[in-house]
Protein backbone atom coordinates (compact mmCIF):
# COMPACT_ATOMS: atom_id res chain seq x y z
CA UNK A 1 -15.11 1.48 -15.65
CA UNK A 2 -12.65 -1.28 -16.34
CA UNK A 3 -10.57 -2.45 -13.78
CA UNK A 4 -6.84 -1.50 -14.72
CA UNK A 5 -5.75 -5.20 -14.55
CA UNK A 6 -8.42 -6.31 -17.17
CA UNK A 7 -6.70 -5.42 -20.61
CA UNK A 8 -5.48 -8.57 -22.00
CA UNK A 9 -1.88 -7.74 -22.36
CA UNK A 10 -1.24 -6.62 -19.16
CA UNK A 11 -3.37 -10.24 -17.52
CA UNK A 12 -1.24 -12.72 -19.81
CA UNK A 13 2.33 -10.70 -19.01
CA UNK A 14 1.28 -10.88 -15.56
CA UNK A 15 0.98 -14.79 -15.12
CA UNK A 16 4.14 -15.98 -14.51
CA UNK A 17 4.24 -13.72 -11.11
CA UNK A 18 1.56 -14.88 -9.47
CA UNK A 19 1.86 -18.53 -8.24
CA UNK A 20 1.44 -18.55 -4.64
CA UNK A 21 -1.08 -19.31 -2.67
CA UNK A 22 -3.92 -16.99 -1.59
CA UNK A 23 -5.39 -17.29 1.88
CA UNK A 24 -8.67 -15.74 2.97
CA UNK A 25 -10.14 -15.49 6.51
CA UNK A 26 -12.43 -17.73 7.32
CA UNK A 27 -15.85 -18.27 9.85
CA UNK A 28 -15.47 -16.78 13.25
CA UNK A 29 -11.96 -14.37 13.38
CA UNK A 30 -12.40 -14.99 17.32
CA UNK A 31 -12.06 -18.79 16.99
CA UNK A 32 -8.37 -19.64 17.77
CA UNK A 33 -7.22 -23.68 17.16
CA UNK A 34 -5.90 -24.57 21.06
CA UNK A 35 -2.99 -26.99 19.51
CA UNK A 36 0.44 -26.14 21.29
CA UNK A 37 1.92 -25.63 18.25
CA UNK A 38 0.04 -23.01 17.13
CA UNK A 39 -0.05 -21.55 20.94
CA UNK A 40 3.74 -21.25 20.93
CA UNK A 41 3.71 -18.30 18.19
CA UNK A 42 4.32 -14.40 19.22
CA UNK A 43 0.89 -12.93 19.36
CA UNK A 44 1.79 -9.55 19.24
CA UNK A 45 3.33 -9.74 16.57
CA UNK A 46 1.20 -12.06 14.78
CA UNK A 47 -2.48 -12.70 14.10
CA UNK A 48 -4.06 -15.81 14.50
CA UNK A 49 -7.22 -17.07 12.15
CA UNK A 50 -8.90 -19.91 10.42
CA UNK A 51 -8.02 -18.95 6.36
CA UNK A 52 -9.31 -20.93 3.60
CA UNK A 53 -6.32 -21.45 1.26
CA UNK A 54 -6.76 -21.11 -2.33
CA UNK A 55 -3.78 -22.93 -4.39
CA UNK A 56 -1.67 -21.07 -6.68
CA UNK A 57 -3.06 -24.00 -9.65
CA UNK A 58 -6.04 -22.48 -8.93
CA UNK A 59 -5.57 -18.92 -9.15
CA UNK A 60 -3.85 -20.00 -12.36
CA UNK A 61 -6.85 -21.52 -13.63
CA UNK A 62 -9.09 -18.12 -12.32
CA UNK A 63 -6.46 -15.99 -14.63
CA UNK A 64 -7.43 -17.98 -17.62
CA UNK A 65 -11.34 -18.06 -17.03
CA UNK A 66 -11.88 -21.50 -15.95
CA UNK A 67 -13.37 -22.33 -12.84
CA UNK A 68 -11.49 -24.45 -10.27
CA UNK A 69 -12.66 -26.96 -8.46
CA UNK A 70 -14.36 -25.78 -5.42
CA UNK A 71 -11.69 -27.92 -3.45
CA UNK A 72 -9.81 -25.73 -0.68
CA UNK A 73 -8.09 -26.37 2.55
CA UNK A 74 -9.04 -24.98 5.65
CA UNK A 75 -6.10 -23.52 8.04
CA UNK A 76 -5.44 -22.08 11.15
CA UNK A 77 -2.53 -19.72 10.35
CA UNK A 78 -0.73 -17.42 12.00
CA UNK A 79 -0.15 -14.47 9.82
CA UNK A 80 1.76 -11.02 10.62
CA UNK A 81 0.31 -8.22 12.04
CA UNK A 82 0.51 -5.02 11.20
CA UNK A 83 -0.44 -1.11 11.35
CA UNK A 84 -2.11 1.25 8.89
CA UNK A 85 -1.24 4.69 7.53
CA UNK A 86 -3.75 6.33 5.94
CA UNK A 87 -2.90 10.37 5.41
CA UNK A 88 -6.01 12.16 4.99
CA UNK A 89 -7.57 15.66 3.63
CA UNK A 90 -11.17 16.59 3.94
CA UNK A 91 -12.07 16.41 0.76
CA UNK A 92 -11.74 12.48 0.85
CA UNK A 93 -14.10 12.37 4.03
CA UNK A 94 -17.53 10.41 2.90
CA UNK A 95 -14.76 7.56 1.58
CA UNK A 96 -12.73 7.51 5.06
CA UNK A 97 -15.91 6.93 6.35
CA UNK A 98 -16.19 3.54 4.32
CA UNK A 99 -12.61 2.89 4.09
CA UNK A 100 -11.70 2.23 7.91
CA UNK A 101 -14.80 0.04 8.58
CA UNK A 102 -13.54 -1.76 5.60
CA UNK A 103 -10.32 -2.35 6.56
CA UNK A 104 -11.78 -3.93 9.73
CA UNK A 105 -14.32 -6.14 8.03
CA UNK A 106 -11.43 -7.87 5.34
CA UNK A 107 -8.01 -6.92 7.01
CA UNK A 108 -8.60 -8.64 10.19
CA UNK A 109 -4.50 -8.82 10.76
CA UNK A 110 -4.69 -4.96 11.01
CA UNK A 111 -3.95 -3.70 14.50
CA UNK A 112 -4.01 0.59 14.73
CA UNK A 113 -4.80 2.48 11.78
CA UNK A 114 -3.26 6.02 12.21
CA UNK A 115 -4.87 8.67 10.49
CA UNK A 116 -2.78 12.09 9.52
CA UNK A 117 -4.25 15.25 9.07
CA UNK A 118 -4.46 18.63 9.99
CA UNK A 119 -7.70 18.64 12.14
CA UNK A 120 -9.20 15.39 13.64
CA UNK A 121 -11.87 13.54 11.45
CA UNK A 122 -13.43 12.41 14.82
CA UNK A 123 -13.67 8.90 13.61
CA UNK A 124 -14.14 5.82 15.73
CA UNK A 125 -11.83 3.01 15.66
CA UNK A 126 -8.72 5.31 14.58
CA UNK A 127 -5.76 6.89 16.21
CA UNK A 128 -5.61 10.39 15.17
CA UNK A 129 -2.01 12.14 14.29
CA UNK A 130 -1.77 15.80 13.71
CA UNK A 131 0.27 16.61 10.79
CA UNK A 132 2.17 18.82 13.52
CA UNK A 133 3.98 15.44 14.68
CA UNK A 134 5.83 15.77 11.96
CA UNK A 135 9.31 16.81 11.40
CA UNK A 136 8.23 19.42 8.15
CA UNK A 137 5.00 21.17 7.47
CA UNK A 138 2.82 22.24 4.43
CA UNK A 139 4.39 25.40 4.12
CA UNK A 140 8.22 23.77 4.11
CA UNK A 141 6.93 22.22 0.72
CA UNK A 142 5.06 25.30 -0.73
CA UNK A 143 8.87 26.89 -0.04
CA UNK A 144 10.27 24.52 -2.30
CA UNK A 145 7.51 23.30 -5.04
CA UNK A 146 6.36 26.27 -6.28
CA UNK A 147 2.85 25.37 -7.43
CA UNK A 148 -0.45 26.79 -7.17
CA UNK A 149 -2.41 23.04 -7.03
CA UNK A 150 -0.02 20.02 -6.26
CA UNK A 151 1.59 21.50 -2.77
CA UNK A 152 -0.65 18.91 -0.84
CA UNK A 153 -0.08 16.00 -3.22
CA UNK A 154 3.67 15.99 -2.94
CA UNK A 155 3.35 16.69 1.06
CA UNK A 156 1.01 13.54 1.73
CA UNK A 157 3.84 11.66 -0.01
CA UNK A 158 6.36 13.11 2.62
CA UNK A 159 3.86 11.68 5.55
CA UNK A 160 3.83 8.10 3.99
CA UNK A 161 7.42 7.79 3.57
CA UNK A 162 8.38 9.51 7.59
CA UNK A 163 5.76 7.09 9.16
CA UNK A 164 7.93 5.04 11.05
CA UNK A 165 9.35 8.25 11.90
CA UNK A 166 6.35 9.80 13.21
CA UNK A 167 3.81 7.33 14.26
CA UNK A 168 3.97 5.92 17.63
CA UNK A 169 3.43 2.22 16.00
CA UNK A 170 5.78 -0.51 17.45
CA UNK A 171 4.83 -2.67 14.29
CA UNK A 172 7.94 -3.81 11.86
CA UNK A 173 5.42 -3.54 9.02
CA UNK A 174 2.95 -0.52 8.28
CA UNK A 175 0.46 -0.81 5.39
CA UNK A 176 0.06 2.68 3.88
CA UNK A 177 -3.07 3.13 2.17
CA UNK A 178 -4.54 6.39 0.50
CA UNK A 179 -7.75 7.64 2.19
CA UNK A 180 -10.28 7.69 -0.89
CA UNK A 181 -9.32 3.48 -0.98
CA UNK A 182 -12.16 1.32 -0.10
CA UNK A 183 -11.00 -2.60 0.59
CA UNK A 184 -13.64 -5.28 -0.60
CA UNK A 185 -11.72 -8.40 -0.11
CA UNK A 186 -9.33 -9.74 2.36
CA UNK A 187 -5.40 -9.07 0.52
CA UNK A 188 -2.80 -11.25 1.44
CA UNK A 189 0.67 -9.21 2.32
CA UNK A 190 2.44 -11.71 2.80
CA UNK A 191 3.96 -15.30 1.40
CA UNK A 192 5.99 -17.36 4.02
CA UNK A 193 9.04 -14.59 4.64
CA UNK A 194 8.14 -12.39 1.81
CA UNK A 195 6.46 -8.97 1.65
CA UNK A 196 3.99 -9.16 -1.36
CA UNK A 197 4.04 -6.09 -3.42
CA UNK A 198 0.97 -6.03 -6.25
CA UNK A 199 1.85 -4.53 -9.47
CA UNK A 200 0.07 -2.04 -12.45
CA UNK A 201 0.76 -1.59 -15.72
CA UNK A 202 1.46 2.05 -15.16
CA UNK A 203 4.46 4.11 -16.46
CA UNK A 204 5.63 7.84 -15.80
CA UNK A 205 8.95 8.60 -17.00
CA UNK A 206 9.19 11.57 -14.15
CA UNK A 207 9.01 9.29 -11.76
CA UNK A 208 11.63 7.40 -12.91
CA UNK A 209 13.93 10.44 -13.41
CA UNK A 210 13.15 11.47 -9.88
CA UNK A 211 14.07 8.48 -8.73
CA UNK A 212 17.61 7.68 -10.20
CA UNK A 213 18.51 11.69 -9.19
CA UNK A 214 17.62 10.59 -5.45
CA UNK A 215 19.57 7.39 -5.00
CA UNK A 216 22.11 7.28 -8.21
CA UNK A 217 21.64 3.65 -9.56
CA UNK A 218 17.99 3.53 -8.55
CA UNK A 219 16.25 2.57 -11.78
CA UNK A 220 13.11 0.77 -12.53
CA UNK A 221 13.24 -2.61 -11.34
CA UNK A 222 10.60 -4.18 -13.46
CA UNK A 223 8.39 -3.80 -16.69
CA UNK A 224 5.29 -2.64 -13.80
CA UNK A 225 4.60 0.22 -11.53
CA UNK A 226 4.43 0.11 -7.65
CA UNK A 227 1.85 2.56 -7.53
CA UNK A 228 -1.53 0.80 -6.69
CA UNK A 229 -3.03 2.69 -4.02
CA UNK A 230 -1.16 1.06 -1.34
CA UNK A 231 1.68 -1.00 -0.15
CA UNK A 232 2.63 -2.85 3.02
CA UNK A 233 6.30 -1.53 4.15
CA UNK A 234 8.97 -2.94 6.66
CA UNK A 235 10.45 -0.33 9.33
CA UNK A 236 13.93 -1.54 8.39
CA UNK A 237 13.88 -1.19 4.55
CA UNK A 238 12.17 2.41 4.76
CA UNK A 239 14.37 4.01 7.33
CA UNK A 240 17.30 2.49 5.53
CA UNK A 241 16.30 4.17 2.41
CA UNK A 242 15.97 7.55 3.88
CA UNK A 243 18.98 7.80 5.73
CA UNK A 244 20.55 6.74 2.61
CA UNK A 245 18.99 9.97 1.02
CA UNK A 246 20.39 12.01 3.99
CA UNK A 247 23.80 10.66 3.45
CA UNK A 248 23.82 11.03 -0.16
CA UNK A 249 22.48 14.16 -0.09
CA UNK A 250 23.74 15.79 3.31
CA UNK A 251 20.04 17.22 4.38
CA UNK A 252 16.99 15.71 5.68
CA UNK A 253 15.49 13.12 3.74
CA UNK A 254 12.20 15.25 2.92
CA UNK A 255 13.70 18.33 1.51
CA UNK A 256 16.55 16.45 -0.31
CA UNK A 257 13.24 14.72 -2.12
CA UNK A 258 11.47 18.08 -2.80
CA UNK A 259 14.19 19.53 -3.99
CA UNK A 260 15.02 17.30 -6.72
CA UNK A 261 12.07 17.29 -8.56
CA UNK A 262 12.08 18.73 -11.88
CA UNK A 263 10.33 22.09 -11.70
CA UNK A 264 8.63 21.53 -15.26
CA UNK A 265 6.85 19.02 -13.53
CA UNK A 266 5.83 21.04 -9.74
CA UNK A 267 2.09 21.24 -11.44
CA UNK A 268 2.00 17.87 -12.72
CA UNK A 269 3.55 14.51 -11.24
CA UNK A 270 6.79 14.84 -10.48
CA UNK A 271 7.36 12.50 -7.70
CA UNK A 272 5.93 9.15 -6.62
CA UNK A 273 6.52 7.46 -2.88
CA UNK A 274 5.20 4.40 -3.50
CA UNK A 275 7.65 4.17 -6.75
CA UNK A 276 10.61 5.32 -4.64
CA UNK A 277 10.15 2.57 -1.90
CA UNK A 278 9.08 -0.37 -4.56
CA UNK A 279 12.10 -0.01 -6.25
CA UNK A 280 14.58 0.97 -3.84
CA UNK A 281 13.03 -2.94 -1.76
CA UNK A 282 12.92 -4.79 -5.46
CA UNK A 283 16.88 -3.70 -5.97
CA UNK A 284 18.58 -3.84 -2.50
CA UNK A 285 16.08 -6.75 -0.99
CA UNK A 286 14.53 -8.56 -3.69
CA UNK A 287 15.05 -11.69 -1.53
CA UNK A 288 12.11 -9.74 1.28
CA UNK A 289 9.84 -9.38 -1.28
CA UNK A 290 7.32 -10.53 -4.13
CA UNK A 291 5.40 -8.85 -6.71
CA UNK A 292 1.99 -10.15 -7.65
CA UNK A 293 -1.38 -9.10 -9.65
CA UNK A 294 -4.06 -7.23 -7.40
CA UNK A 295 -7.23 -6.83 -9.05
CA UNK A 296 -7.99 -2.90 -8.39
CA UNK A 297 -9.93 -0.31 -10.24
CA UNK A 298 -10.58 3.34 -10.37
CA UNK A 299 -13.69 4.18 -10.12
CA UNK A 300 -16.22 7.17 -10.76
CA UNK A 301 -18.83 6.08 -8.73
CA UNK A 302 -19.91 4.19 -5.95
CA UNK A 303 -22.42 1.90 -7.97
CA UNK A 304 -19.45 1.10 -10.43
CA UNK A 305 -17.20 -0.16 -7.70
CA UNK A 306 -20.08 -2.11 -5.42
CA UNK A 307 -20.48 -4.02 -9.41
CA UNK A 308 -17.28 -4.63 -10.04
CA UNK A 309 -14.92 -7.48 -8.64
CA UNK A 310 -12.08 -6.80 -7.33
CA UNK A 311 -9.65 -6.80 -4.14
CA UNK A 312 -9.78 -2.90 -3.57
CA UNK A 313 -11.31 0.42 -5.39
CA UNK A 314 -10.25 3.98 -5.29
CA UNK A 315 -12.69 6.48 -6.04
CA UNK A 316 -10.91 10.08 -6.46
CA UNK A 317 -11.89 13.24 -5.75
CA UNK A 318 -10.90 14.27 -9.07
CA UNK A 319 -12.80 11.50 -11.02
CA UNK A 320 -15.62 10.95 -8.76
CA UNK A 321 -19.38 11.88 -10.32
């Protein structure tokens, strides 16, 4: 299966926003450069590494087939940290099972990954949340999207967007990442002050609709989609744009968001979080943030996505062989 970044069109419109520079981890994560300048930085909010920088000329040249020269600088960096949010259902259990050791293995700024679910997965190197922790439940949705098949998809999207709201993280930044995502390179989240969003070519008009009857005003930002499996978030810009539902709308964020969604679509796609917070950031802080091309891929199979290069695969339940 082709990676959803590989059609021609959607590589060449791409170009222009991607010049910055990509930085990878590098050797030993453990080895830490004793210089006083480096020393002086906020650990705990922070994450110290050697990173091999690749240039922005030279992810230029990579776009347009040509090898670079194999010329890169070596630094020790201090990058920010962050948590994960991953909300989980059973059905996506042999993929958590790949997905958090992978997030250890290439996200090495990572600090807690918080998994939400009903039951615990009794997984190591998580902190389990029970859906309970939250301020609405399963059934609050089922009272309000009447559908016999999508009453889960809409409520995991509830759980991403309440996660500074529920978790017990401390981090100003949470990545939220879907639990059939496996990560197979290290991505970079961030570019000096900015929060780097990657893009698709994808394009639901519900969505959109949605959207603008949420937050009047809120309209697509860009020709590209926010919705690429994940997206790293800042506490300050999410909880702003939910109160801003709740004062719009005079009711808690999460029903005000249910309840607006066109009930032609309850059994199809009628909503999307990660649309909702890309655009709200893009229109009221596009100074805080940067989009950028992410090589990802859907995938059917396991063999398929081991074969195929890019940054980050999901394998769905609903497409998997």
């Amino acid at each position: 299966m082709r990676p959803v970044w590989a059609t021609q069109q959607y590589s060449q419109s791409i170009r222009s926003y991607n010049l910055l520079d990509l930085v990878f981890p590098y050797g030993n994560q453990k080895e830490y450069n004793k210089s006083s300048q480096l020393d002086s930085k906020d650990e705990s909010v922070s994450h110290k590494c050697l990173y091999r920088v690749e240039s922005a000329r030279q992810c230029e040249l990579k776009q347009k087939g040509i090898n670079p020269p194999s010329i890169y600088r070596y630094r020790y960096l201090f990058m920010p940290s962050y948590d994960v949010c991953i909300p989980f259902h059973p059905k996506d259990r042999l993929i958590l099972e790949y997905c958090i050791p992978s997030i250890r293995q290439h996200l090495p700024e990572a600090k807690n990954i918080y998994v939400v679910s009903k039951e615990d997965p009794n997984l190591e190197d998580i902190i389990w949340i029970p859906e309970s922790s939250y301020p609405f439940t399963m059934e609050d949705v089922a009272s309000i999207i009447h559908s016999k098949t999508r009453i889960g998809w809409y409520f995991q999207q509830l759980l991403k967007l309440y996660c500074y709201r529920a978790l017990p993280s401390e981090s100003n930044n949470i990545l939220i990442l879907d639990s059939d995502v496996i990560i197979k390179k290290h991505i970079q989240f961030f570019n000096d002050t900015k929060i780097l969003m990657a893009i698709s070519p994808e394009c639901h008009q519900p969505y959109y609709n949605h959207m603008e009857r949420i937050l009047p005003g809120l309209t697509k930002q860009t020709q590209f989609s926010g919705i690429v499996h994940h997206i790293m978030t800042n506490r300050y810009h999410m909880e702003e744009l939910l109160s801003k539902i709740e004062e719009f709308h005079g009711k808690h964020a999460w029903m005000a968001l249910l309840e607006l969604v066109n009930p032609d679509d309850y059994d199809f796609s009628g909503m999307a979080d990660y649309e909702i917070y890309f655009n709200y950031c893009l229109k009221y802080h596009p100074d805080d943030y940067q989009i950028y091309l992410l090589q990802f891929g859907n995938f059917h199979n396991f063999e398929d996505f081991v074969k195929t290069d890019v940054y980050l695969g999901a394998l769905h339940s609903w497409i998997r062989e």
